[in-house]
C-alpha atoms as a PDB file:
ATOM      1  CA  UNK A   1      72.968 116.193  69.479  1.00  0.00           C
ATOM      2  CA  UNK A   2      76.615 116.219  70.149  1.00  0.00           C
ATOM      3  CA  UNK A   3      76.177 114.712  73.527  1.00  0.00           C
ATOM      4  CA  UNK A   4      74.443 111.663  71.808  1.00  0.00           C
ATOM      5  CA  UNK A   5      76.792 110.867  69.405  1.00  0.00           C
ATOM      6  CA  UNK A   6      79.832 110.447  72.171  1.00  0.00           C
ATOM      7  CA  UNK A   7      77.933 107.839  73.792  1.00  0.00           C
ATOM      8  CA  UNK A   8      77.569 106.201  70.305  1.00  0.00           C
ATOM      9  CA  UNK A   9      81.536 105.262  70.453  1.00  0.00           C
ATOM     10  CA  UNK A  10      81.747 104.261  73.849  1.00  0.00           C
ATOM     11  CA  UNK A  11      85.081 102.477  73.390  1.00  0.00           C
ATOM     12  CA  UNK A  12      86.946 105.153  72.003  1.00  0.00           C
ATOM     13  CA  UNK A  13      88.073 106.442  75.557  1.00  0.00           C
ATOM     14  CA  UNK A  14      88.763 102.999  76.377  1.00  0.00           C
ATOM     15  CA  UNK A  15      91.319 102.660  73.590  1.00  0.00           C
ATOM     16  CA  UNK A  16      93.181 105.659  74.485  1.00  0.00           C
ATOM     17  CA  UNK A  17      93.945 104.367  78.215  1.00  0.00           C
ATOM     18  CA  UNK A  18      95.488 101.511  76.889  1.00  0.00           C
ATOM     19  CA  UNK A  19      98.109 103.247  74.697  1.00  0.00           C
ATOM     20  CA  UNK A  20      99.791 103.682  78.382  1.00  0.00           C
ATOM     21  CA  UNK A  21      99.004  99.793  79.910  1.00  0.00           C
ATOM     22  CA  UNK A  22     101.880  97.399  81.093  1.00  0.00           C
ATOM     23  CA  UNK A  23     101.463  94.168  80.575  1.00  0.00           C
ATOM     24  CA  UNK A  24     103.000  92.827  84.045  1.00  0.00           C
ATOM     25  CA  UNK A  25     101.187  89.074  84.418  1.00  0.00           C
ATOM     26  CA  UNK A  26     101.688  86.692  83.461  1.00  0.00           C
ATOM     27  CA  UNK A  27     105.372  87.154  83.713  1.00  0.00           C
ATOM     28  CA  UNK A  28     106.864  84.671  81.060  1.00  0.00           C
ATOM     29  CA  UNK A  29     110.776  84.407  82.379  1.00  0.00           C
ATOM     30  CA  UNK A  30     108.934  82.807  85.779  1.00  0.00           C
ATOM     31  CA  UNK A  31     107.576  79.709  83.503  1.00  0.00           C
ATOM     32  CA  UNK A  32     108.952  76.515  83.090  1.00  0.00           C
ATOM     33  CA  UNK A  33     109.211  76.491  79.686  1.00  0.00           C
ATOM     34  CA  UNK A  34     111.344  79.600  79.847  1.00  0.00           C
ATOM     35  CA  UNK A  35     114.161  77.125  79.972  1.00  0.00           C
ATOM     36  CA  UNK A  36     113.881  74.780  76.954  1.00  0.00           C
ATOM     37  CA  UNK A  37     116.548  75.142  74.288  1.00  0.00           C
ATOM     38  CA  UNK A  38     116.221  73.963  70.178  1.00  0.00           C
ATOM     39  CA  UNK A  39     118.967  71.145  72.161  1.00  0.00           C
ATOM     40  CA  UNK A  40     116.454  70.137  74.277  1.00  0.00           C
ATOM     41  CA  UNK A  41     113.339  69.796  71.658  1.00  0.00           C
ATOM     42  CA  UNK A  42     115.770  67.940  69.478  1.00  0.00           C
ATOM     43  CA  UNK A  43     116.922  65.569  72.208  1.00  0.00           C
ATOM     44  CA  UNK A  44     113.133  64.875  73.367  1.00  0.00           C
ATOM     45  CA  UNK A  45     112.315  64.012  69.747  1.00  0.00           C
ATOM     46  CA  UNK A  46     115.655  61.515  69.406  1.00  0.00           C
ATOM     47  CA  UNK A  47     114.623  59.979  72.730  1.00  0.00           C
ATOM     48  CA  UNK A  48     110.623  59.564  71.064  1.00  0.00           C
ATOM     49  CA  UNK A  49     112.008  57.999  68.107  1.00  0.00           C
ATOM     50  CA  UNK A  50     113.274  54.794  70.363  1.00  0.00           C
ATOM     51  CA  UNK A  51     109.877  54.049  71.247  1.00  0.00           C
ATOM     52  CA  UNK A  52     106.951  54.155  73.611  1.00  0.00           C
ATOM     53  CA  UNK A  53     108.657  54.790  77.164  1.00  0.00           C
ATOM     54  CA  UNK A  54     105.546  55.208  78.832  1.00  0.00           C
ATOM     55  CA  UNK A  55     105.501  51.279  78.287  1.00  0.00           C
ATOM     56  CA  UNK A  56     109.186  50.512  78.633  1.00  0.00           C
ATOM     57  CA  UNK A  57     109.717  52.040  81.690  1.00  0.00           C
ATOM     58  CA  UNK A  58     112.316  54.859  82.762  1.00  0.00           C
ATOM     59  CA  UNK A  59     115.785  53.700  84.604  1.00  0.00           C
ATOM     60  CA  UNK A  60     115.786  56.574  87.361  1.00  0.00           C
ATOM     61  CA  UNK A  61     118.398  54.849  89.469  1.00  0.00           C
ATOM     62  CA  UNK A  62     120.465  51.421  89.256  1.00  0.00           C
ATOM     63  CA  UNK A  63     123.019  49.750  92.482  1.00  0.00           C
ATOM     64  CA  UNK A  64     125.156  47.101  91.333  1.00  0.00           C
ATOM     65  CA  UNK A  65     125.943  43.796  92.899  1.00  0.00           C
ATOM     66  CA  UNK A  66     126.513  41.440  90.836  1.00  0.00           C
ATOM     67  CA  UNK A  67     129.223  40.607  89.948  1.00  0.00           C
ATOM     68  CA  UNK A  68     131.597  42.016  92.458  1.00  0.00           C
ATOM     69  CA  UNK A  69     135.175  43.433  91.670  1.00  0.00           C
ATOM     70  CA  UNK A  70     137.452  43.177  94.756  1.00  0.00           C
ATOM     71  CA  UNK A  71     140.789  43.545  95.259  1.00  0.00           C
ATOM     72  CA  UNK A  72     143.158  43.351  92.372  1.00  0.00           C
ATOM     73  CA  UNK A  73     146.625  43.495  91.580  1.00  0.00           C
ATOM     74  CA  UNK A  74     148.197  45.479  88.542  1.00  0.00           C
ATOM     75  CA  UNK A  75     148.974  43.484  85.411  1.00  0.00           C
ATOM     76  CA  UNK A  76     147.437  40.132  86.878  1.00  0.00           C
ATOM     77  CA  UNK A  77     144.255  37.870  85.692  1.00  0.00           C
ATOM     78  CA  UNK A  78     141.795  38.179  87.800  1.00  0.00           C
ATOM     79  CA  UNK A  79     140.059  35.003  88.986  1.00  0.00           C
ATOM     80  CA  UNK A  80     136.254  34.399  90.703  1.00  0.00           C
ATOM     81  CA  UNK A  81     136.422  33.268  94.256  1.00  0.00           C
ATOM     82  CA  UNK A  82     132.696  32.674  94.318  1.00  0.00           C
ATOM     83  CA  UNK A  83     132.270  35.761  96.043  1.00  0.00           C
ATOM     84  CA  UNK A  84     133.912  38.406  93.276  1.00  0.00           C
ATOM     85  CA  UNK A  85     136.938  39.376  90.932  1.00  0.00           C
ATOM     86  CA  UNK A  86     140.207  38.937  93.199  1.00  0.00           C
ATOM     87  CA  UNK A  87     143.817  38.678  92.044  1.00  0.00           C
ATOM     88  CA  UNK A  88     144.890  35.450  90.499  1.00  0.00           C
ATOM     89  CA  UNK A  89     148.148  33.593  89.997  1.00  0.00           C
ATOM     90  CA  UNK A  90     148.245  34.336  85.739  1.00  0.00           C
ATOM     91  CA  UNK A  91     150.724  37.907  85.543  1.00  0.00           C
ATOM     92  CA  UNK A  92     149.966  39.289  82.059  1.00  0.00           C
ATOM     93  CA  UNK A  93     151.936  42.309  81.193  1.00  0.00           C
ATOM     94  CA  UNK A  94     151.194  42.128  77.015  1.00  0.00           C
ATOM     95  CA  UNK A  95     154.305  40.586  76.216  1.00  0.00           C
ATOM     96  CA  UNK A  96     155.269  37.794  78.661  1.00  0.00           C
ATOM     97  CA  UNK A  97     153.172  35.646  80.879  1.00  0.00           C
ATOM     98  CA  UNK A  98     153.978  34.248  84.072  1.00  0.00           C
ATOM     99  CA  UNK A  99     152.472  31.421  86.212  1.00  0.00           C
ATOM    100  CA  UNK A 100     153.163  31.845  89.777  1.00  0.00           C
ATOM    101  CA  UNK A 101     156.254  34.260  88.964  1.00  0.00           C
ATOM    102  CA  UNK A 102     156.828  37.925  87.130  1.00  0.00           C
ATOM    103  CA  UNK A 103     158.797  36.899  83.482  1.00  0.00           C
ATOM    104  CA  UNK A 104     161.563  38.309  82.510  1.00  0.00           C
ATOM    105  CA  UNK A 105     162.975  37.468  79.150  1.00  0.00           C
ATOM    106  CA  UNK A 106     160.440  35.440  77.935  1.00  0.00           C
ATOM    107  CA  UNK A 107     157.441  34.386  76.825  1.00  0.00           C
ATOM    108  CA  UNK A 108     155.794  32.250  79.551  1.00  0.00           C
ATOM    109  CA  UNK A 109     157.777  31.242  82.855  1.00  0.00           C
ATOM    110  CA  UNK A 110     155.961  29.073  85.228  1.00  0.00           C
ATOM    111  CA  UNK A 111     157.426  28.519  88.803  1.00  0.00           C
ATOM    112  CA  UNK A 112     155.995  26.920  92.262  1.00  0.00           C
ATOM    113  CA  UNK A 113     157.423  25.329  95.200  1.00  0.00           C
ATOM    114  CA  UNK A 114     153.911  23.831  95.875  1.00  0.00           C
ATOM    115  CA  UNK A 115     154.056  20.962  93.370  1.00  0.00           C
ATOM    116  CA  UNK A 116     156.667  18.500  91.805  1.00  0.00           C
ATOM    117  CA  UNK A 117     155.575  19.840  88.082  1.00  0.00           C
ATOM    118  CA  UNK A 118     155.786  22.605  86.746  1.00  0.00           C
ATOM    119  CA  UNK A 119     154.545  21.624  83.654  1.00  0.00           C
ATOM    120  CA  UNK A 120     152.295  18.710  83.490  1.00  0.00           C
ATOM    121  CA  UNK A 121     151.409  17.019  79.808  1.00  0.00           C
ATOM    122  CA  UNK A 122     149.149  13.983  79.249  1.00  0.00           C
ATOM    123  CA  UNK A 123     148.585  13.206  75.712  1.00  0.00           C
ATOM    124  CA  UNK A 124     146.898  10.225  74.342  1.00  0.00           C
ATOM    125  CA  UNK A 125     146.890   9.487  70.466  1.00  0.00           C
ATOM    126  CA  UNK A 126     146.326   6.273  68.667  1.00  0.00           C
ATOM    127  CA  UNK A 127     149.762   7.125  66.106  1.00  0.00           C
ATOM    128  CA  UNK A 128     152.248   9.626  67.269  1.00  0.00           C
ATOM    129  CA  UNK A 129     151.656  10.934  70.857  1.00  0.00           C
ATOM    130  CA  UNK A 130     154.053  14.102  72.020  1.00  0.00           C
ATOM    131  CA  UNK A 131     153.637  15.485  75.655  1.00  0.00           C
ATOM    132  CA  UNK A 132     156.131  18.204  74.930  1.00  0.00           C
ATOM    133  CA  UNK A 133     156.672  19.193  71.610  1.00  0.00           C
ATOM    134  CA  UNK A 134     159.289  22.051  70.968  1.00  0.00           C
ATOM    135  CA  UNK A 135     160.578  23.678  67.535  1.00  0.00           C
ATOM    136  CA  UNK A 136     162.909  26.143  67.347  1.00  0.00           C
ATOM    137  CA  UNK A 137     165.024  28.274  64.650  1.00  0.00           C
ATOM    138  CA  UNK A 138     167.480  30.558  64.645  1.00  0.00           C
ATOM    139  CA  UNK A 139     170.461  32.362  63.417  1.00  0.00           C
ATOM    140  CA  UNK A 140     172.698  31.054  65.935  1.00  0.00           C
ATOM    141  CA  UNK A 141     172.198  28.221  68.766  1.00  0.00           C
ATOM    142  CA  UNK A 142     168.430  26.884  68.949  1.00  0.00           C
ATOM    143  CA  UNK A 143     167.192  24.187  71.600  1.00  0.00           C
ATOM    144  CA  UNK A 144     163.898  22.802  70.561  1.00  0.00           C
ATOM    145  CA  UNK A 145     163.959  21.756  74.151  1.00  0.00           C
ATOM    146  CA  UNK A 146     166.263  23.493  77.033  1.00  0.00           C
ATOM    147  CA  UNK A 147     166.097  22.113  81.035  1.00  0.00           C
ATOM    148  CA  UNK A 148     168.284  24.444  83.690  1.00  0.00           C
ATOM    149  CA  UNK A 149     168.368  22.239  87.179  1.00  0.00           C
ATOM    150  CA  UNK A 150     169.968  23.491  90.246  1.00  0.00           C
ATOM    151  CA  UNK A 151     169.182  22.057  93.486  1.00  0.00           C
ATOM    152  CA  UNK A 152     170.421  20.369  96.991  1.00  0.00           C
ATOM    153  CA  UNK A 153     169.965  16.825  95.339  1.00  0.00           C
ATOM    154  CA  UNK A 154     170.130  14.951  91.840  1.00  0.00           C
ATOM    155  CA  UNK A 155     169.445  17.489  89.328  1.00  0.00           C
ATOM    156  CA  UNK A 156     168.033  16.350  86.014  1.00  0.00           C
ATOM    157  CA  UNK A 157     167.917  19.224  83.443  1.00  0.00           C
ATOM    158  CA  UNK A 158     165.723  16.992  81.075  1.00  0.00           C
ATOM    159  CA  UNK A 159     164.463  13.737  82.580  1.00  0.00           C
ATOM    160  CA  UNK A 160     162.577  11.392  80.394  1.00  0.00           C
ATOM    161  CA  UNK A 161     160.355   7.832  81.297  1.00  0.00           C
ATOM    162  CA  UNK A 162     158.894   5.828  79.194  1.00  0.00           C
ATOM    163  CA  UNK A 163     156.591   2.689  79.743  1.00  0.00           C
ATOM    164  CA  UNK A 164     155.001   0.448  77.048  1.00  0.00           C
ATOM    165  CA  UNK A 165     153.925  -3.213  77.876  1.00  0.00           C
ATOM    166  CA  UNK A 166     153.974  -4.500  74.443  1.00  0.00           C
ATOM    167  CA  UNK A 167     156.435  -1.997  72.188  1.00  0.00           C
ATOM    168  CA  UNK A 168     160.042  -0.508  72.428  1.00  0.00           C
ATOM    169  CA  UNK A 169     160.069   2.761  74.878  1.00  0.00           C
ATOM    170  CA  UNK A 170     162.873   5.420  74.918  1.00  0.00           C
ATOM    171  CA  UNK A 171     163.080   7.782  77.966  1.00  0.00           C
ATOM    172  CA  UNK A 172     164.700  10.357  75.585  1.00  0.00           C
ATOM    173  CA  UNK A 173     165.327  10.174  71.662  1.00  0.00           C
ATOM    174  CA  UNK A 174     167.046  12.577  69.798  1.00  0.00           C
ATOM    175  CA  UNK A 175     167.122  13.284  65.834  1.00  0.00           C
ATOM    176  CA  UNK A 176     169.095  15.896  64.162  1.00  0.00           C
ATOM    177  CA  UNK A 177     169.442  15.657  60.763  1.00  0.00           C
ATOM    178  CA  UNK A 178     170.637  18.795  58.666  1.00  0.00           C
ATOM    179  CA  UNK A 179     173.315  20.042  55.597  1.00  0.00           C
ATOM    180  CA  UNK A 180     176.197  20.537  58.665  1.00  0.00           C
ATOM    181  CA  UNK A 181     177.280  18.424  61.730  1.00  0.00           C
ATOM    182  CA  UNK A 182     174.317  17.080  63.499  1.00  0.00           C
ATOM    183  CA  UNK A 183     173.619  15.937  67.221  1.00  0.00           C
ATOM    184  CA  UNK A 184     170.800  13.665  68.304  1.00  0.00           C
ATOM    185  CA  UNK A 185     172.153  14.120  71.640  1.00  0.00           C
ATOM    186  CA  UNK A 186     174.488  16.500  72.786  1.00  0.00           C
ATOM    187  CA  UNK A 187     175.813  16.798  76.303  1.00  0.00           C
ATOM    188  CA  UNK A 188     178.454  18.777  78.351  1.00  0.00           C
ATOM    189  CA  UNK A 189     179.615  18.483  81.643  1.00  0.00           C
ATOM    190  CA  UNK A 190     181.968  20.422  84.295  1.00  0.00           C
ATOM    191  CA  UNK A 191     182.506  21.922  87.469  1.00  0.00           C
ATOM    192  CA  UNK A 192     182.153  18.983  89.422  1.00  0.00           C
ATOM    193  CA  UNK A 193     184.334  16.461  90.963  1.00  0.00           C
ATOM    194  CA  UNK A 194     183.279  14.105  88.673  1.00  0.00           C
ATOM    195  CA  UNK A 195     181.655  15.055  84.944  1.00  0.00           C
ATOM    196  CA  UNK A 196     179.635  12.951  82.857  1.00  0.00           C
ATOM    197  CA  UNK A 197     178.532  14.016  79.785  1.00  0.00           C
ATOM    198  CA  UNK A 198     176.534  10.776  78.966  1.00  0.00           C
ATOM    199  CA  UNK A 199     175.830   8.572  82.266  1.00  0.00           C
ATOM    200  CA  UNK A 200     174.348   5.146  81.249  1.00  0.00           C
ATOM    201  CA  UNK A 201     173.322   2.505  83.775  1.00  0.00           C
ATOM    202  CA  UNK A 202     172.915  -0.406  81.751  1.00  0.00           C
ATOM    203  CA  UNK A 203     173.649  -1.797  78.190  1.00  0.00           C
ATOM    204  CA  UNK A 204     175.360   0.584  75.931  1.00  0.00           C
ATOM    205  CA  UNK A 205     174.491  -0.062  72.294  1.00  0.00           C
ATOM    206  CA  UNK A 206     175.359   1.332  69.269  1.00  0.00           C
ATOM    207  CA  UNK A 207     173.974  -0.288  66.271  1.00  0.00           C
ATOM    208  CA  UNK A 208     174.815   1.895  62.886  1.00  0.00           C
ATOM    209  CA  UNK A 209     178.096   4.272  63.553  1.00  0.00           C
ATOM    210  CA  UNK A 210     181.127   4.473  65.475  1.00  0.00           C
ATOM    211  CA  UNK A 211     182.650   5.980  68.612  1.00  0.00           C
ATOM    212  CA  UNK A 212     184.691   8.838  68.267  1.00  0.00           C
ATOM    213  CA  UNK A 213     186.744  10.765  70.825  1.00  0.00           C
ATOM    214  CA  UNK A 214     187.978  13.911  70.424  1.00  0.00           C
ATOM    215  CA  UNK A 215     191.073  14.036  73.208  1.00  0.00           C
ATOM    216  CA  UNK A 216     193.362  11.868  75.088  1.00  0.00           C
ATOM    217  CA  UNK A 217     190.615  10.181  77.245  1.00  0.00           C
ATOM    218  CA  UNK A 218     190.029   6.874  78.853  1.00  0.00           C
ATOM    219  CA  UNK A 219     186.945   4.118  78.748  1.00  0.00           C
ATOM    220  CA  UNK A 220     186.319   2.923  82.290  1.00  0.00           C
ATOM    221  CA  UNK A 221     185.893  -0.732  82.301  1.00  0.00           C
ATOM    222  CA  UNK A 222     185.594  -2.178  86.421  1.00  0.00           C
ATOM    223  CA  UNK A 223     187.853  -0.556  88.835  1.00  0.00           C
ATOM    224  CA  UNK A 224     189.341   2.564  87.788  1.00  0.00           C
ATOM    225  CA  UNK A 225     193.064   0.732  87.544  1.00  0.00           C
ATOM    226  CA  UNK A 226     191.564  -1.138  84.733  1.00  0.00           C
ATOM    227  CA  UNK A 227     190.633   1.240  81.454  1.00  0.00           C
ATOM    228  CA  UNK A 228     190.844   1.000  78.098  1.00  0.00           C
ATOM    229  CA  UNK A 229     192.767   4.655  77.172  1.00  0.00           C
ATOM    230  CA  UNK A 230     192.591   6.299  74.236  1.00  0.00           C
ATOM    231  CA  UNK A 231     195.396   7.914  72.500  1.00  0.00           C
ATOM    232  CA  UNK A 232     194.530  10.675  70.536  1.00  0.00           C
ATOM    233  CA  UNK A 233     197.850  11.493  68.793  1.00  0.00           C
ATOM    234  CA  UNK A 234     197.602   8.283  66.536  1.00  0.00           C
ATOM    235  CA  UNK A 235     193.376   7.991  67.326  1.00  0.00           C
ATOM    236  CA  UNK A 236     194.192   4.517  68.528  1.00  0.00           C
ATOM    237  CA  UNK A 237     193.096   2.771  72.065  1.00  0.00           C
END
């Protein structure tokens, strides 16, 4: 009778083997998702929240050619050859800019020994019309306009031409006007052999004024034995 009721719990050996078993597979260090960080889930979802990238497509690898950057130069524009980025003439260093040159001292220097201009200005208006416009102010001396010349030939610091068909033209005018002394035109000359402040070849006019002289200084009138001379002790010629 004993016998018979053992074999009615059949499982009750079966339970006390397995108070010693050792779980050894699967092994769960040798998955893949062993690896996946709370950083990683979070990322995934981010990424899911952009959209459907089954549909868009995945960028696995990219080679660019277009456009090319080539060989540049430090603190200069670059310019496109047709082929790619290459060094241009512009130097831009953030505070001065330089055409053809490296500035020093100012603001924009342009230089060449390619062409007669440096600076070329066409302007066309039906009233005023300025090629070159300048303005300047200062505490102490301030050229709207300043021209440096220094060369093998005839040097012209500012050369002007003018053309009109049908109206008055003026290769250079000057107006000054001011509370002090003011100069349309200034001019000073030395160093040379012979110094001309004002050079005129042509009619000298002056319509509203007079001619003043400062020094004991002549007025040239045909050969040089024949001047008018001006004596500046009693301001008399």
């Amino acid at each position: 009778m004993g016998t018979n009721q053992l074999l009615s719990v059949p499982y009750a050996l079966n339970s006390k083997i397995a108070e010693n078993y050792d779980e050894t597979d699967p092994v769960f260090i040798a998955h893949d998702a062993y690896g996946i960080t709370g950083t990683n889930i979070t990322n995934w979802n981010t990424a899911f929240g952009w959209g459907n990238h089954a549909s868009a497509g995945y960028l696995s690898s990219f080679s660019e050619t277009d456009p090319q950057v080539g060989i540049n130069t430090y603190n200069y524009v670059p310019k496109w050859d047709g082929a790619s980025l290459t060094t241009g003439k512009i130097y831009d260093s953030g505070s001065n800019v330089g055409i053809g040159c490296i500035p020093a001292g100012m603001m924009l220097r342009v230089e060449t020994s390619s062409y007669p201009y440096g600076i070329y200005s066409y302007t066309h208006n039906s009233a005023y019309a300025y090629g070159i416009y300048g303005d300047a102010s200062g505490t102490s001396d301030s050229y709207g306009l300043y021209g440096d010349a220094n060369g093998s030939s005839d040097n012209y610091g500012v050369f002007g031409e003018a053309y009109n068909s049908s109206s008055d033209s003026y290769g250079v005018r000057g107006y000054a006007h001011g509370t002090g002394t003011n100069y349309a035109i200034s001019g000073t000359s030395s160093g040379g052999t012979s110094n001309w402040a004002g050079y005129f070849s042509g009619n000298t006019q002056i319509a509203n004024g007079n001619l003043y002289m400062t020094e004991d200084r002549w007025i040239g009138i045909g050969p040089s034995d024949e001047n008018i001379v001006f004596d500046g002790s009693d301001n008399k010629f």
